[in-house]
N, C-alpha and C. Protein backbone atom coordinates (compact mmCIF):
# COMPACT_ATOMS: atom_id res chain seq x y z
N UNK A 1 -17.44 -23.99 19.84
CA UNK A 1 -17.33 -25.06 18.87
C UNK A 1 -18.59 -25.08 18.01
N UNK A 2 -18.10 -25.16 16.35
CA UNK A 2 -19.65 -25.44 15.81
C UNK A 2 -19.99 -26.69 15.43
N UNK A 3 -21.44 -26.42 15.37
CA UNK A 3 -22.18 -27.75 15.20
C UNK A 3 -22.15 -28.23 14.12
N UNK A 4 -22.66 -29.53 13.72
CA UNK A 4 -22.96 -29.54 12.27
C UNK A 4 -24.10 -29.34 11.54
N UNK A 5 -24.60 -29.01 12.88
CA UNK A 5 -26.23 -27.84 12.03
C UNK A 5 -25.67 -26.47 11.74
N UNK A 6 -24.46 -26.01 12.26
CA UNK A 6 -24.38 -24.61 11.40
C UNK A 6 -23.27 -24.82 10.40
N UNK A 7 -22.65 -25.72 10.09
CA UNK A 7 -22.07 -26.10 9.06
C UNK A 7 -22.76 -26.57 7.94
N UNK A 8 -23.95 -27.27 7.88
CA UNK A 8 -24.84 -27.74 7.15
C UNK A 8 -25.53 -26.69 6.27
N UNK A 9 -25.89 -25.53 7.42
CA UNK A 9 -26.93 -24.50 7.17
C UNK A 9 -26.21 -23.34 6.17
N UNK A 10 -24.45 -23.33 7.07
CA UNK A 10 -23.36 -22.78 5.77
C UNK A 10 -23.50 -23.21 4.49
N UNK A 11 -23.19 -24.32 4.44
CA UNK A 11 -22.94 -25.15 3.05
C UNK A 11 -24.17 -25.11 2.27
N UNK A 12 -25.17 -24.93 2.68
CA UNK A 12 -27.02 -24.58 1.95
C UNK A 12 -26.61 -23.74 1.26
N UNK A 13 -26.30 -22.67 2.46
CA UNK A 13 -26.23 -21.15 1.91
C UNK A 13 -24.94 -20.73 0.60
N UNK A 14 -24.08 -21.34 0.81
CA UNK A 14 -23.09 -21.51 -0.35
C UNK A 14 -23.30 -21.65 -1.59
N UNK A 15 -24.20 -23.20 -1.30
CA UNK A 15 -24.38 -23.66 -3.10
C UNK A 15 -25.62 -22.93 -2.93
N UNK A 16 -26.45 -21.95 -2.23
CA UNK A 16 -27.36 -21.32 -3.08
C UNK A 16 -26.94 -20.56 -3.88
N UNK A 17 -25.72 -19.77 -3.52
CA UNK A 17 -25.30 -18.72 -4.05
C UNK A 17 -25.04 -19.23 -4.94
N UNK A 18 -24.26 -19.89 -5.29
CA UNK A 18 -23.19 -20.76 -6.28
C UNK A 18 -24.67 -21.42 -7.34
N UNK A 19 -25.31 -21.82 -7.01
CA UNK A 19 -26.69 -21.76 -7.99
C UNK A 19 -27.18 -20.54 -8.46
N UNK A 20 -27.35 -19.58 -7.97
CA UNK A 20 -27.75 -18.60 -8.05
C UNK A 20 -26.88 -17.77 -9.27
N UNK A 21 -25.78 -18.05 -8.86
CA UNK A 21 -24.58 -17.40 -10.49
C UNK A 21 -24.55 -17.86 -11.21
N UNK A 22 -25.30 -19.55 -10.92
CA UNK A 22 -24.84 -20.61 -12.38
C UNK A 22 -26.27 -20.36 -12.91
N UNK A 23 -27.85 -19.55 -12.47
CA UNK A 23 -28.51 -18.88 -12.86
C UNK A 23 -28.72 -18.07 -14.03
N UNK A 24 -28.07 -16.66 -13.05
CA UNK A 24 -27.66 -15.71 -13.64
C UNK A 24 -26.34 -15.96 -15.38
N UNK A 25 -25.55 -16.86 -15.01
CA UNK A 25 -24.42 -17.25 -16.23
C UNK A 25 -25.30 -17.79 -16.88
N UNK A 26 -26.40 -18.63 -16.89
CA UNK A 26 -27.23 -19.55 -17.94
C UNK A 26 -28.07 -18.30 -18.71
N UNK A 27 -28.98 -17.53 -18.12
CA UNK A 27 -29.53 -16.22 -18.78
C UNK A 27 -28.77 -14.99 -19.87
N UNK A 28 -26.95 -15.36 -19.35
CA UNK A 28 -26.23 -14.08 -19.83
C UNK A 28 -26.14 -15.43 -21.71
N UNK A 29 -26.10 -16.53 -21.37
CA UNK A 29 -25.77 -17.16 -22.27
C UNK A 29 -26.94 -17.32 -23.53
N UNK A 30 -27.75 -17.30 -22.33
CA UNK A 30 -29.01 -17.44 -23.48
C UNK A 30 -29.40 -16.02 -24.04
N UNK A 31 -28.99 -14.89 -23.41
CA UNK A 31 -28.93 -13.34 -24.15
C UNK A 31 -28.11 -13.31 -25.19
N UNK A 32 -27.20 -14.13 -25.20
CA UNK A 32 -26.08 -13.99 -25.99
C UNK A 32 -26.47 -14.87 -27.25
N UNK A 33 -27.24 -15.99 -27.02
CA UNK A 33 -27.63 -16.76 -28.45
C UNK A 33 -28.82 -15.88 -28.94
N UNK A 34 -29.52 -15.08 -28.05
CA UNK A 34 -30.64 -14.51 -29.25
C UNK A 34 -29.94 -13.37 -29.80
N UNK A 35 -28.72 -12.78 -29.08
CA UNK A 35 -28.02 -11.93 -29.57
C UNK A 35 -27.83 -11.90 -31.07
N UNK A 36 -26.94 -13.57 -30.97
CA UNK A 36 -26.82 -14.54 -32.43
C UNK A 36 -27.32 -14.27 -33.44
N UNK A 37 -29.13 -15.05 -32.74
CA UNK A 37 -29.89 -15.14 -33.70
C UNK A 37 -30.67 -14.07 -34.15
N UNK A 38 -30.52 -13.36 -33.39
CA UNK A 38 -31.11 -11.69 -34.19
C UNK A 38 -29.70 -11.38 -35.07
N UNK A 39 -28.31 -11.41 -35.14
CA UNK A 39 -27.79 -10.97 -36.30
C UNK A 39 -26.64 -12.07 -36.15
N UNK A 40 -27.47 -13.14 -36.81
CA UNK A 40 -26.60 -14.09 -37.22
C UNK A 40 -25.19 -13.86 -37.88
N UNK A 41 -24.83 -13.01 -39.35
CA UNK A 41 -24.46 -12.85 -40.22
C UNK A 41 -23.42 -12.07 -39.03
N UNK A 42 -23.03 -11.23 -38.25
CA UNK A 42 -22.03 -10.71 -37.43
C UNK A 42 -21.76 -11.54 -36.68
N UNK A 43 -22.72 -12.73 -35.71
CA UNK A 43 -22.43 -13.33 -35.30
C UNK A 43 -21.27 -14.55 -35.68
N UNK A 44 -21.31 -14.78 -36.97
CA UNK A 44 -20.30 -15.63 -37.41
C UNK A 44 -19.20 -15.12 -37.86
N UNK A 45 -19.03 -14.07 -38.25
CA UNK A 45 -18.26 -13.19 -38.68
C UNK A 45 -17.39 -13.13 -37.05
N UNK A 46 -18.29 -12.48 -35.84
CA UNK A 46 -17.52 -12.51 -34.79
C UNK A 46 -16.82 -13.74 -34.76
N UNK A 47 -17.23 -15.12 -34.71
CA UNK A 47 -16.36 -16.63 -34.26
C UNK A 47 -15.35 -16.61 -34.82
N UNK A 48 -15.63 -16.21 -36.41
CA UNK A 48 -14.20 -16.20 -37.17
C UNK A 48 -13.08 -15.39 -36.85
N UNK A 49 -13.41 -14.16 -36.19
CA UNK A 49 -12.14 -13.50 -35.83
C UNK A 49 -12.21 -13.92 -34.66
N UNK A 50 -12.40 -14.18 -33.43
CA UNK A 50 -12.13 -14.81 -32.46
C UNK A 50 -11.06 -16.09 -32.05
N UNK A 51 -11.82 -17.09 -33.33
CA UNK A 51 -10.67 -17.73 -33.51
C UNK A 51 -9.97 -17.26 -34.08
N UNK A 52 -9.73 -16.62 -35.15
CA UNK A 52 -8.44 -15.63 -35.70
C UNK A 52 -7.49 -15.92 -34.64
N UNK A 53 -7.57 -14.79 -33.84
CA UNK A 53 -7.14 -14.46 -32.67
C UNK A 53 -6.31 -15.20 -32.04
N UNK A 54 -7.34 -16.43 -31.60
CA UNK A 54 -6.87 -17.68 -30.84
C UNK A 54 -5.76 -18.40 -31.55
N UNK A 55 -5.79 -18.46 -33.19
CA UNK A 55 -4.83 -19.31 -33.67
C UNK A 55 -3.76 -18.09 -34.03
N UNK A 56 -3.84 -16.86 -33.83
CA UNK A 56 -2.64 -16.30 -34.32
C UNK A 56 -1.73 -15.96 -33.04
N UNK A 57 -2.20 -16.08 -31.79
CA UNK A 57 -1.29 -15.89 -30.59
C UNK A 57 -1.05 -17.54 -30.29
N UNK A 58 -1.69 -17.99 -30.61
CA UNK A 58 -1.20 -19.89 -30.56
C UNK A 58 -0.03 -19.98 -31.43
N UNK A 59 -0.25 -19.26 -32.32
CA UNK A 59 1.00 -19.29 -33.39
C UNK A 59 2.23 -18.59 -32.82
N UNK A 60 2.13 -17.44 -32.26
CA UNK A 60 3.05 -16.19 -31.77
C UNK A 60 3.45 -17.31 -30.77
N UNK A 61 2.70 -17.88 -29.94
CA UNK A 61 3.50 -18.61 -28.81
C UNK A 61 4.59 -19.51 -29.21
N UNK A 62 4.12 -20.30 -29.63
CA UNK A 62 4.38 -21.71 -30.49
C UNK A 62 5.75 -21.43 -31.18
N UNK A 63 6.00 -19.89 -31.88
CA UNK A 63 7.09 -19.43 -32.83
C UNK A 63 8.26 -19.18 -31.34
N UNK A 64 7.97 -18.72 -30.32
CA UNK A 64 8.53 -17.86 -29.28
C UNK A 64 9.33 -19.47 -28.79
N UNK A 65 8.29 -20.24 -28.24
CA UNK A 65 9.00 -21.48 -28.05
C UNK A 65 9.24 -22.42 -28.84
N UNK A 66 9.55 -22.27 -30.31
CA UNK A 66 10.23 -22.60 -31.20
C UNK A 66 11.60 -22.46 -31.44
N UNK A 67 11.93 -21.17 -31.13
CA UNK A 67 12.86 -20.24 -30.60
C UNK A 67 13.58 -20.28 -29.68
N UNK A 68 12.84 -20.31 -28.70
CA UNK A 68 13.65 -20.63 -27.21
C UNK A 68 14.46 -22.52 -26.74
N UNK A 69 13.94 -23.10 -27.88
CA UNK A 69 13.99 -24.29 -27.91
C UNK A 69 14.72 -24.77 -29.11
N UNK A 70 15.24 -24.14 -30.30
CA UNK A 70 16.02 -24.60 -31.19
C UNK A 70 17.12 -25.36 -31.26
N UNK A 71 17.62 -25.31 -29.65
CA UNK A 71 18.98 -26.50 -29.74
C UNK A 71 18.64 -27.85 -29.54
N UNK A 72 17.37 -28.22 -28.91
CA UNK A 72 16.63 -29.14 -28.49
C UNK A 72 16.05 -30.04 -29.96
N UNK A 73 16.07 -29.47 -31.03
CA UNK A 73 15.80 -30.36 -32.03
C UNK A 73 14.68 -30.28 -32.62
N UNK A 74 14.36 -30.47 -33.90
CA UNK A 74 12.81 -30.55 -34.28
C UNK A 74 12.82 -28.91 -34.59
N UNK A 75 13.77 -28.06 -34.71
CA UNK A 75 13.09 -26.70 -34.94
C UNK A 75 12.48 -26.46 -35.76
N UNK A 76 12.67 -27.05 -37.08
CA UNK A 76 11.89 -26.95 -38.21
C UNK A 76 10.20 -27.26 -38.01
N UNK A 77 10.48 -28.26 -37.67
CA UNK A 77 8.83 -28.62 -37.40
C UNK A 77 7.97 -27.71 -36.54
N UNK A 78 8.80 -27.10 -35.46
CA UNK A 78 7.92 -26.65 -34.27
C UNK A 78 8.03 -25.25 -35.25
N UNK A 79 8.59 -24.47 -36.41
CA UNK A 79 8.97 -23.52 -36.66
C UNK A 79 7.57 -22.96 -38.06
N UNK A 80 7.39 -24.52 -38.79
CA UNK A 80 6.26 -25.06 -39.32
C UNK A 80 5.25 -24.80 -39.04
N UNK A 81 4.68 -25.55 -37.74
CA UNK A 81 3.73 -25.57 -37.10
C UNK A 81 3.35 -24.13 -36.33
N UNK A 82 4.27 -23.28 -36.30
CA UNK A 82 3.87 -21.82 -35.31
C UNK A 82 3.47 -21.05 -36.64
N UNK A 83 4.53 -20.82 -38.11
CA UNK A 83 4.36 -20.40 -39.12
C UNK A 83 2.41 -20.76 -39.69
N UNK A 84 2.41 -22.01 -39.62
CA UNK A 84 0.54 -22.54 -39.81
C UNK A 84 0.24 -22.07 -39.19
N UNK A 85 0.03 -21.59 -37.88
CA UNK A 85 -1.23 -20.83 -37.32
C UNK A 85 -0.82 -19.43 -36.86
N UNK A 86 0.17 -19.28 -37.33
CA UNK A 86 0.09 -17.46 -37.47
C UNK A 86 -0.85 -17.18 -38.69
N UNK A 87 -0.10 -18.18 -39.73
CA UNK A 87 -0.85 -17.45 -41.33
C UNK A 87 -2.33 -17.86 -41.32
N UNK A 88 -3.10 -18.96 -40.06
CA UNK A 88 -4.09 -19.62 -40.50
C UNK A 88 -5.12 -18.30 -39.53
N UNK A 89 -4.45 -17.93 -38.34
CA UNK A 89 -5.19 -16.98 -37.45
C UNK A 89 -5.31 -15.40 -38.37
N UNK A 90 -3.68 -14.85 -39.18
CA UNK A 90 -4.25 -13.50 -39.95
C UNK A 90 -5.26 -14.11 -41.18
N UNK A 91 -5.33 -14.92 -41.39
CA UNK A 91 -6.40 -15.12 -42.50
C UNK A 91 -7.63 -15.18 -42.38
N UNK A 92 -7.75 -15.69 -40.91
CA UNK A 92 -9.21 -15.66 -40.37
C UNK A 92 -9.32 -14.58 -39.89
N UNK A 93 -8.95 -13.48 -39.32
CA UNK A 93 -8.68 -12.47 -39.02
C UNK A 93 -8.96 -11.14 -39.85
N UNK A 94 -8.60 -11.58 -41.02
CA UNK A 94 -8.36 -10.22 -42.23
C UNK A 94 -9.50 -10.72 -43.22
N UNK A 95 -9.93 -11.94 -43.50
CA UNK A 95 -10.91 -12.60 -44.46
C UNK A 95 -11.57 -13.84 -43.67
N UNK A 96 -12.98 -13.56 -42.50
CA UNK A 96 -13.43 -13.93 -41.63
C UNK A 96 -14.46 -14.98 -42.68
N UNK A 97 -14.96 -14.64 -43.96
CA UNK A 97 -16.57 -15.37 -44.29
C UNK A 97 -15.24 -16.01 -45.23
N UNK A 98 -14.46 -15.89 -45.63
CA UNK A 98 -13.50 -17.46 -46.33
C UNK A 98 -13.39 -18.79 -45.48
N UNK A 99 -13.09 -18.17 -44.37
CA UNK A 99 -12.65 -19.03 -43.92
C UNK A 99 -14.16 -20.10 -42.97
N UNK A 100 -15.33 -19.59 -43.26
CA UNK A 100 -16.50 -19.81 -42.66
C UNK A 100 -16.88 -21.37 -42.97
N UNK A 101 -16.37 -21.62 -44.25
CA UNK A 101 -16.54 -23.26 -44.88
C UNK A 101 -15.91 -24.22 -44.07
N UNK A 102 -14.29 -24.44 -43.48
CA UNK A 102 -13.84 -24.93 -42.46
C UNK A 102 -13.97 -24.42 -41.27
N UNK A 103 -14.74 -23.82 -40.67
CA UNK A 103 -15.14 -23.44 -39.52
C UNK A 103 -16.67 -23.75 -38.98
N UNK A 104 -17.35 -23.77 -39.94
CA UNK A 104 -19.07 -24.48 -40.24
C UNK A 104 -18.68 -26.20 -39.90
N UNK A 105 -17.66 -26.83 -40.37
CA UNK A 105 -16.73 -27.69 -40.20
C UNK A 105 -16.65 -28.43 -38.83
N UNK A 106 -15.48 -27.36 -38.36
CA UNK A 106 -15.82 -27.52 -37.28
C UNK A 106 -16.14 -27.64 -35.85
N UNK A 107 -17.58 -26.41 -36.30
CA UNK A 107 -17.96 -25.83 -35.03
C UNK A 107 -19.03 -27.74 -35.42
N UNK A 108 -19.86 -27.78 -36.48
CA UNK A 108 -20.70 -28.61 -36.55
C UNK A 108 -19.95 -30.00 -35.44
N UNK A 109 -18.42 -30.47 -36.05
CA UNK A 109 -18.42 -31.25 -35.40
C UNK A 109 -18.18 -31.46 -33.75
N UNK A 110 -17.85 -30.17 -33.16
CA UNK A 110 -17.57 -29.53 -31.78
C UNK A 110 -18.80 -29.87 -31.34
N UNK A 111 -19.97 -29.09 -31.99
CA UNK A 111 -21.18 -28.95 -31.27
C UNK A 111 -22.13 -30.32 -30.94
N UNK A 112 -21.48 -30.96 -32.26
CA UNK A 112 -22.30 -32.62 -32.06
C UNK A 112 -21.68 -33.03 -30.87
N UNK A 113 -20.19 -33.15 -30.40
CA UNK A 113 -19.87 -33.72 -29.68
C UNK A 113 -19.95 -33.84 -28.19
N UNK A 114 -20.16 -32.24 -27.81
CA UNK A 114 -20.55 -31.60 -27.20
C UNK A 114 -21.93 -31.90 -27.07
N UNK A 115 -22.41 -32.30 -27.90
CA UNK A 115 -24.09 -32.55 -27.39
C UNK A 115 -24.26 -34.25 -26.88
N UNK A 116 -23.10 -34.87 -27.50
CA UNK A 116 -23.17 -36.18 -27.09
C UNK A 116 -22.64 -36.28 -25.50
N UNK A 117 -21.49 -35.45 -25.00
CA UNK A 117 -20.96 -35.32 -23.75
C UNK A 117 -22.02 -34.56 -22.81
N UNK A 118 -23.13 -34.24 -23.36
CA UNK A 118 -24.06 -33.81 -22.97
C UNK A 118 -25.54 -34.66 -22.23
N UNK A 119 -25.62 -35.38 -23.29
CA UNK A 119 -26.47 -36.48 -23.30
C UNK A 119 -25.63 -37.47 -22.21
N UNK A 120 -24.64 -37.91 -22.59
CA UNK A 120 -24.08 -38.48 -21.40
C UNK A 120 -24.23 -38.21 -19.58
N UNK A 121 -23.98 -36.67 -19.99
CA UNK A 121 -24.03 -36.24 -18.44
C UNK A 121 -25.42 -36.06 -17.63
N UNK A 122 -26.61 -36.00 -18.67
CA UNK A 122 -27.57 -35.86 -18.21
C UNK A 122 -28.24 -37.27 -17.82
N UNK A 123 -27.93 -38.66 -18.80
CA UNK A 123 -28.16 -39.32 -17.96
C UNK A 123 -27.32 -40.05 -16.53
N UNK A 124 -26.46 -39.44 -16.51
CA UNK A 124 -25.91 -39.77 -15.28
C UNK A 124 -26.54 -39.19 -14.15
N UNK A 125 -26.88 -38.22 -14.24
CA UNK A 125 -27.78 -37.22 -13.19
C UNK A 125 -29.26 -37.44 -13.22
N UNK A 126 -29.13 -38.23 -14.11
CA UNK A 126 -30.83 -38.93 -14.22
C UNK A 126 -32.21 -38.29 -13.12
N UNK A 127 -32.08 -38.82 -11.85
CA UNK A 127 -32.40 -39.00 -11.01
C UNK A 127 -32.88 -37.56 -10.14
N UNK A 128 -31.92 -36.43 -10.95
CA UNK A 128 -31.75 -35.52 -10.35
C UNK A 128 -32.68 -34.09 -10.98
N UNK A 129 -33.27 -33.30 -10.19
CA UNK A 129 -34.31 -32.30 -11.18
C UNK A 129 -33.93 -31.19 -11.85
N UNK A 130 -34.24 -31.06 -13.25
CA UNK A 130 -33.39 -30.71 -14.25
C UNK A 130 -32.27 -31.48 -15.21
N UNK A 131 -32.58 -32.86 -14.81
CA UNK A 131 -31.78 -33.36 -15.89
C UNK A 131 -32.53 -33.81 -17.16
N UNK A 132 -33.49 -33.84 -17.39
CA UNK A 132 -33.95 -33.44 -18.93
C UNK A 132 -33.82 -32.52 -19.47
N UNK A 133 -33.96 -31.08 -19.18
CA UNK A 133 -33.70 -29.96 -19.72
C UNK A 133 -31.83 -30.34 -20.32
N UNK A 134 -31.05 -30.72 -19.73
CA UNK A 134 -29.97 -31.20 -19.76
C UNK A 134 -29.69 -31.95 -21.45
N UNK A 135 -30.67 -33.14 -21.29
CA UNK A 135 -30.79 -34.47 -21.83
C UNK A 135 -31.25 -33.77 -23.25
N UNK A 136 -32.05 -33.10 -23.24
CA UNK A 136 -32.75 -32.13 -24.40
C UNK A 136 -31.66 -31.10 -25.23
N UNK A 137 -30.99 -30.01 -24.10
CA UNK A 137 -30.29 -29.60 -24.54
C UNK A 137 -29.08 -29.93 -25.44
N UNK A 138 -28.37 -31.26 -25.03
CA UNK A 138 -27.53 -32.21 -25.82
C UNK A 138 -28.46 -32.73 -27.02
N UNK A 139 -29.58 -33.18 -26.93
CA UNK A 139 -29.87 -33.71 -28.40
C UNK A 139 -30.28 -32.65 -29.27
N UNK A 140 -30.73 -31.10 -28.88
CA UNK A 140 -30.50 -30.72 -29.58
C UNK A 140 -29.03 -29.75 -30.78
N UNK A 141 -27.64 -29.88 -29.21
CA UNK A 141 -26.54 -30.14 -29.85
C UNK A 141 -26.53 -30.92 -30.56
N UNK A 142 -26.60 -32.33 -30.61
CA UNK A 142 -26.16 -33.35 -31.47
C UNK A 142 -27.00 -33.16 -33.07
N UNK A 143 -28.42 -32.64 -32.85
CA UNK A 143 -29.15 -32.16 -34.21
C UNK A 143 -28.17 -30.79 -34.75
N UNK A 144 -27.74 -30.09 -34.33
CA UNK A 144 -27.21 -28.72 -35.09
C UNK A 144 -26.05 -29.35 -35.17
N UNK A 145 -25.57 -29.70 -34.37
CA UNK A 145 -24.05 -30.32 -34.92
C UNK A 145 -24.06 -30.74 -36.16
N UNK A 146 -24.71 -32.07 -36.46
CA UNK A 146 -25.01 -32.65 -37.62
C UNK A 146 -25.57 -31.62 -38.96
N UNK A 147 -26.06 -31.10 -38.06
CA UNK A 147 -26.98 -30.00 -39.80
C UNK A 147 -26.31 -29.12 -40.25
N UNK A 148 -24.92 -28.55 -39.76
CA UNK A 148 -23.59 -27.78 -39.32
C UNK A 148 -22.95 -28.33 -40.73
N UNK A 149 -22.52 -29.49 -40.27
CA UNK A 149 -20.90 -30.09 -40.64
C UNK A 149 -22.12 -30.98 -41.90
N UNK A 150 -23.32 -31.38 -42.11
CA UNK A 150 -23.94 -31.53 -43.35
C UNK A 150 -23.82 -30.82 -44.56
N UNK A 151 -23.87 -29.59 -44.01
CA UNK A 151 -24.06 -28.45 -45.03
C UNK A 151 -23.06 -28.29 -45.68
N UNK A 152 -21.68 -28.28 -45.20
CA UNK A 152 -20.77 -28.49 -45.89
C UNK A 152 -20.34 -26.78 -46.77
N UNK A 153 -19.86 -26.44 -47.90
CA UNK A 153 -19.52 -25.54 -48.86
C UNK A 153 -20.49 -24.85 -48.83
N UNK A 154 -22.28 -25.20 -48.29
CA UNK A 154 -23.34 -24.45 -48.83
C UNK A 154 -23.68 -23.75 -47.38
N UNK A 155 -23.21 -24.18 -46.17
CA UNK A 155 -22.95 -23.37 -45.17
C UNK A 155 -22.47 -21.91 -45.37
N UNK A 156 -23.99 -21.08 -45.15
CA UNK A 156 -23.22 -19.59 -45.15
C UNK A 156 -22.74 -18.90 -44.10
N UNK A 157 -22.38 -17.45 -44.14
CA UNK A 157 -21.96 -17.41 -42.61
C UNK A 157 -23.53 -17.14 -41.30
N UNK A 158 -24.71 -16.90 -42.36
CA UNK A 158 -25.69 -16.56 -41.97
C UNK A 158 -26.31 -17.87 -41.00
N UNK A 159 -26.58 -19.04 -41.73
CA UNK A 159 -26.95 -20.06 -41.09
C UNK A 159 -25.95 -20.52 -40.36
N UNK A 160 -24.46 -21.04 -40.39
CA UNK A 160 -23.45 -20.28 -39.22
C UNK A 160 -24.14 -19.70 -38.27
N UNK A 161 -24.31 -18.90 -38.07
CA UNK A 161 -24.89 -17.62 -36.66
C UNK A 161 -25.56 -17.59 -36.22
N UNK A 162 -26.68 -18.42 -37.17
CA UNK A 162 -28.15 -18.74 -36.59
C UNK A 162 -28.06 -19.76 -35.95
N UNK A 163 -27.17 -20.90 -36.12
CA UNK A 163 -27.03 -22.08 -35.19
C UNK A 163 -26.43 -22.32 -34.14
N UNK A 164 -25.43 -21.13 -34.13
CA UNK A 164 -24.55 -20.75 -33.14
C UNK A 164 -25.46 -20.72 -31.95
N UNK A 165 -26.11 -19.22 -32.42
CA UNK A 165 -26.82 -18.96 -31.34
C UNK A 165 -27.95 -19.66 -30.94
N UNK A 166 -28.68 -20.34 -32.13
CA UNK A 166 -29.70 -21.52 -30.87
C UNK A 166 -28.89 -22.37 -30.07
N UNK A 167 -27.55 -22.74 -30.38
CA UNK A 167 -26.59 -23.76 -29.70
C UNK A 167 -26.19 -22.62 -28.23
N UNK A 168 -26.05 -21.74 -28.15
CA UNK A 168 -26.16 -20.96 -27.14
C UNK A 168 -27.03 -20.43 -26.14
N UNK A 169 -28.29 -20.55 -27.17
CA UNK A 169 -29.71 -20.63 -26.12
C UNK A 169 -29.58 -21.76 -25.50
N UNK A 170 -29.98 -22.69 -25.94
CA UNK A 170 -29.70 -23.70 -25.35
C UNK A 170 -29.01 -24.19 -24.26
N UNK A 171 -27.87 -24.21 -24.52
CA UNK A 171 -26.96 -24.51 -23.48
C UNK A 171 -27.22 -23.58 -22.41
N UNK A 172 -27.73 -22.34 -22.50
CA UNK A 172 -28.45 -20.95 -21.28
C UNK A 172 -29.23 -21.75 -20.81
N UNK A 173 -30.28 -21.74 -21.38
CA UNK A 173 -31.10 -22.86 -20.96
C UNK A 173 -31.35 -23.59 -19.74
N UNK A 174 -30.63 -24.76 -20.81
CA UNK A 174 -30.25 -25.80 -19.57
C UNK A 174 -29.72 -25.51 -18.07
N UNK A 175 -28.19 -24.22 -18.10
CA UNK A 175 -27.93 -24.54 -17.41
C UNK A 175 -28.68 -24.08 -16.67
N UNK A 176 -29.79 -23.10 -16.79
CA UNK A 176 -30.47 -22.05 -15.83
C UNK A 176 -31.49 -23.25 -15.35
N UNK A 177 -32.37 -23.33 -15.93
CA UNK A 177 -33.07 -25.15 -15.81
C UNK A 177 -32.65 -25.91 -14.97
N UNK A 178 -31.32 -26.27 -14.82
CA UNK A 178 -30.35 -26.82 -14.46
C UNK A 178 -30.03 -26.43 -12.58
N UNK A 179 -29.88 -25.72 -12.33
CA UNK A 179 -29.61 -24.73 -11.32
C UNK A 179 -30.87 -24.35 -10.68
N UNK A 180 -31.88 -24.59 -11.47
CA UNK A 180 -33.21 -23.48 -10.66
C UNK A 180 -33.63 -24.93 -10.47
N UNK A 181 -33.48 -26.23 -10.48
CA UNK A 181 -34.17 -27.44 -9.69
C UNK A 181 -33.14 -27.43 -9.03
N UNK A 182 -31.97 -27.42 -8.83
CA UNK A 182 -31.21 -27.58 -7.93
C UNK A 182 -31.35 -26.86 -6.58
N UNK A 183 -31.77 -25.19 -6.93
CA UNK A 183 -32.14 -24.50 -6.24
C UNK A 183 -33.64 -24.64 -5.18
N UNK A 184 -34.29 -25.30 -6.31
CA UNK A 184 -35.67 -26.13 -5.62
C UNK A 184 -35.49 -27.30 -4.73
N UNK A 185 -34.44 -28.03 -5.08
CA UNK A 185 -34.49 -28.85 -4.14
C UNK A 185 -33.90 -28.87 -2.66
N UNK A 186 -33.04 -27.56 -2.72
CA UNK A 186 -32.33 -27.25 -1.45
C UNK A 186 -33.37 -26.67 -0.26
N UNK A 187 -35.05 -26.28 -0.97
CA UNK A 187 -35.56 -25.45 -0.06
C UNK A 187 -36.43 -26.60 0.61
């Protein structure tokens, strides 16, 4: 029969590991924003076809069960709505820096929000080590967010990419920050 000293001593050993990847994932993230910010200008170019992507198989789906669903009513609309993001995903897709003006849009307003659900979570964890790095990381979402979706038409894809990726350092960051007090406090 085991004890609950070797159940205890399991469960250490678990979330070390499990810290230990949420480590390692915070570093791959923050490689990936200087990635960014060393070539911003591809970097945004990449988001745009990415989402491409995302909205043109959202569309392919959407048309499929449009389809499969036509006796059910509303086909037009659901037929509408798959037609919009097929044509909205090849457009981002085939002409990535057009479409960079509603997408500067909004990533700005994603990233603010995201920095506010951020700020939130860090003070809930208040108490806990690494939750400033946290608390920081969100306000500085909530600053790029805003300077994002400010810019508006004069948003290029360059400053795009560059914000991306500090919004990606960042969030590396933290979570590594994040994880390595966690990791401190288990010892």
């Amino acid at each position: 029969m085991k004890t609950g000293m070797d159940f205890d001593s399991r469960l250490r050993e678990d979330l070390r590991g499990a810290l230990a990847w949420a480590i390692a994932f915070g570093i791959l993230i923050m490689l990936a924003g200087l990635l960014a910010i060393i070539r911003p200008y591809f970097a945004a170019i990449a988001a745009a076809i990415l989402v491409g992507w995302i909205f043109f198989f959202s569309g392919f789906f959407r048309l499929v069960y449009a389809i499969q669903t036509s006796k059910e009513g509303r086909f037009v609309f659901k037929l509408l709505a798959s037609l919009l993001y097929l044509v909205a995903g090849i457009s981002l897709i085939f002409r990535p820096i057009n479409g960079s003006f509603i997408i500067a849009l909004l990533v700005g307003i994603a990233i603010a929000l995201k920095g506010c659900l951020q700020v939130i979570l860090a003070l809930q964890v208040r108490p806990r080590s690494g939750w400033f790095w946290m608390l920081i990381s969100g306000l500085a979402g909530i600053i790029l967010g805003i300077f994002i979706w400010s810019q508006g038409a004069l948003t290029s894809a360059i400053v795009l990419g560059l914000l991306f990726g500090l919004e990606l350092f960042f969030d590396g960051l933290s979570i590594t920050l994040f994880a390595w007090g966690g990791r401190k406090a288990l010892e």
